[in-house]
C-alpha atoms as a PDB file:
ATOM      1  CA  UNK A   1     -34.283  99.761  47.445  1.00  0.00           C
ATOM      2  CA  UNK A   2     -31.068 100.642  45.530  1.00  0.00           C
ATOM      3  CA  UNK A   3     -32.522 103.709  43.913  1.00  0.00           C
ATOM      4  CA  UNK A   4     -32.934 105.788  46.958  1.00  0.00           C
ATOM      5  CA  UNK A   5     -30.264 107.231  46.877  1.00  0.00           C
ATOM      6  CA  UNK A   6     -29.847 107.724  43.440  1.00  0.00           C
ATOM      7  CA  UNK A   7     -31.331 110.878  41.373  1.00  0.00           C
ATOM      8  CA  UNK A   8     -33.039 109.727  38.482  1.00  0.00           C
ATOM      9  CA  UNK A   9     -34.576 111.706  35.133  1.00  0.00           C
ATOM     10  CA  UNK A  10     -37.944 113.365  35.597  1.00  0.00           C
ATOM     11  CA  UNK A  11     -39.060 111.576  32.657  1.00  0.00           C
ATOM     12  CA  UNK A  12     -40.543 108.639  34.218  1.00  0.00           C
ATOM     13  CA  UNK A  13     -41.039 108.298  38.308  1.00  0.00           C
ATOM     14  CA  UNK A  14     -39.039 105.788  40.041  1.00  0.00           C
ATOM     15  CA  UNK A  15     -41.461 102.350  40.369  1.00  0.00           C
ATOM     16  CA  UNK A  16     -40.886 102.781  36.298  1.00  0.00           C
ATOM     17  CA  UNK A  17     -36.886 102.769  37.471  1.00  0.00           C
ATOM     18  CA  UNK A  18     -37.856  99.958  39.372  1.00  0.00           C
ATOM     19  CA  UNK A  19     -39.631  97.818  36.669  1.00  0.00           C
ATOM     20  CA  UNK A  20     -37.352  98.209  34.415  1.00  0.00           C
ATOM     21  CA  UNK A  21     -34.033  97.573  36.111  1.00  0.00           C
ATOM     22  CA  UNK A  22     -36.096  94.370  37.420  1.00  0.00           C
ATOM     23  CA  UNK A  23     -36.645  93.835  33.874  1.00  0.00           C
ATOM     24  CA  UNK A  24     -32.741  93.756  32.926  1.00  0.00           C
ATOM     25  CA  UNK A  25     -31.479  91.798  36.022  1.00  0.00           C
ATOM     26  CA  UNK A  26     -33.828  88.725  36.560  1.00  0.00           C
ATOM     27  CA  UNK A  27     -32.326  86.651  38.324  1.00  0.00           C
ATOM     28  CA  UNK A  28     -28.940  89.107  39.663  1.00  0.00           C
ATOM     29  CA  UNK A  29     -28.010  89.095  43.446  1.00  0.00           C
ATOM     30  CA  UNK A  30     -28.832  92.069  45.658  1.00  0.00           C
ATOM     31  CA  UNK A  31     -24.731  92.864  45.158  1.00  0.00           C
ATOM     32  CA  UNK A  32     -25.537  92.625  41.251  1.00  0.00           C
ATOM     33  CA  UNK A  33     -27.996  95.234  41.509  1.00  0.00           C
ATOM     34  CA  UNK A  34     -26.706  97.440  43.315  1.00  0.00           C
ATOM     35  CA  UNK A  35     -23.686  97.744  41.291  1.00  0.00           C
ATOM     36  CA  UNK A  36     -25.293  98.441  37.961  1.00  0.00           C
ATOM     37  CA  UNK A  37     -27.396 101.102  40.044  1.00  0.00           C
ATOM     38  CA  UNK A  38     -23.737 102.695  40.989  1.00  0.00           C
ATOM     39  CA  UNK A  39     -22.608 101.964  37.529  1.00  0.00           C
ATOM     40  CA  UNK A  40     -25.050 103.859  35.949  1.00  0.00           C
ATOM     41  CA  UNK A  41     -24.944 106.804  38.514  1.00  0.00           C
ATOM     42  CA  UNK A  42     -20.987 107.117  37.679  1.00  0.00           C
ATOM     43  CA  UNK A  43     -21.923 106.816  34.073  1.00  0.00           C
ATOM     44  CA  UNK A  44     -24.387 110.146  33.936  1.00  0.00           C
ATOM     45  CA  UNK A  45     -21.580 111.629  36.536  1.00  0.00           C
ATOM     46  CA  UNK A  46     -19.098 111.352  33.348  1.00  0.00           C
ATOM     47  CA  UNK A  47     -21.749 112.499  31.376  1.00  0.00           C
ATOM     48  CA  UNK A  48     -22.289 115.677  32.960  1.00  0.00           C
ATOM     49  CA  UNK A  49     -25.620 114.499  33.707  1.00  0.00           C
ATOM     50  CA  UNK A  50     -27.626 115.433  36.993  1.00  0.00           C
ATOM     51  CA  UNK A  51     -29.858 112.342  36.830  1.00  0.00           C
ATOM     52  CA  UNK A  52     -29.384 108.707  35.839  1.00  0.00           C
ATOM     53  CA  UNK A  53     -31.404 107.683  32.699  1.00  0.00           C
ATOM     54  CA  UNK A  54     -32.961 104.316  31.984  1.00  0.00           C
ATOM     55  CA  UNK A  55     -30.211 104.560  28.811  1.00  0.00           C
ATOM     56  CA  UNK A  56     -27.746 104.957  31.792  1.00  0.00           C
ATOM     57  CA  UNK A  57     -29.239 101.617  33.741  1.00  0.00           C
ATOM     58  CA  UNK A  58     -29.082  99.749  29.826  1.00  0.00           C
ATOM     59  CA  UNK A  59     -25.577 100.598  29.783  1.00  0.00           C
ATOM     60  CA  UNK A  60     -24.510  99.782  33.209  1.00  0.00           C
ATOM     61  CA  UNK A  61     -26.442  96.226  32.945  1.00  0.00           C
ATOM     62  CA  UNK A  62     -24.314  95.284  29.778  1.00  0.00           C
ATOM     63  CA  UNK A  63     -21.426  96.817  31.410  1.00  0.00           C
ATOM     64  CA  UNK A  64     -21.770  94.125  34.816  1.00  0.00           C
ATOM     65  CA  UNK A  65     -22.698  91.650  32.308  1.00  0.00           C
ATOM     66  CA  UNK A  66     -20.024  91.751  30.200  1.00  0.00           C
ATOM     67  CA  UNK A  67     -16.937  93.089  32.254  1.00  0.00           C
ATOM     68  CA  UNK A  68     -15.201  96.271  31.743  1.00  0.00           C
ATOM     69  CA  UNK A  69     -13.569  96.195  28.217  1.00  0.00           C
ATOM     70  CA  UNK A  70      -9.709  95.211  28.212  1.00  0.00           C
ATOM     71  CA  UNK A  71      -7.424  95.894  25.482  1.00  0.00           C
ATOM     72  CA  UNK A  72      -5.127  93.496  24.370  1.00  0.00           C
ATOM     73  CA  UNK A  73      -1.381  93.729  24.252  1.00  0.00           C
ATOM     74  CA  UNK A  74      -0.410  94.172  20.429  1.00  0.00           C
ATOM     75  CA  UNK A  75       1.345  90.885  20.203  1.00  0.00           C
ATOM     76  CA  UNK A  76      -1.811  88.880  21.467  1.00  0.00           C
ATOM     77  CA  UNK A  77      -3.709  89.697  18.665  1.00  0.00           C
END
């Protein structure tokens, strides 16, 4: 459902997409999904890429996962 919109690499067809973002988000909400879908879509956009890669999707999960990377005022450290 949250691929359709999204242009993905000819290398594999999108029910392999499918499985394998399934694969990296057991047990994510709909909202969840759907953002690492966007996430990875802005990710091959900065990349200069014209489709999304399943590297792209990898990236994105660990990137909702984790948070977007803060850095630390110089006395905090």
């Amino acid at each position: 459902m949250h691929l359709r919109k999204i242009t993905v690499d000819e290398a594999y067809d999108k029910d392999t997409y499918a499985k394998k973002l399934a694969m990296l988000t057991t047990g994510f909400s709909g909202a969840d999904i759907e953002n690492i879908c966007n996430e990875g879509a802005i990710m091959a956009a900065r990349g200069n890429k014209e489709s999304v890669t399943i590297r792209a999707f990898e990236l994105a999960t660990e990137r909702v996962i984790a948070g977007i990377e803060k850095s630390m005022p110089k006395n905090e450290v």
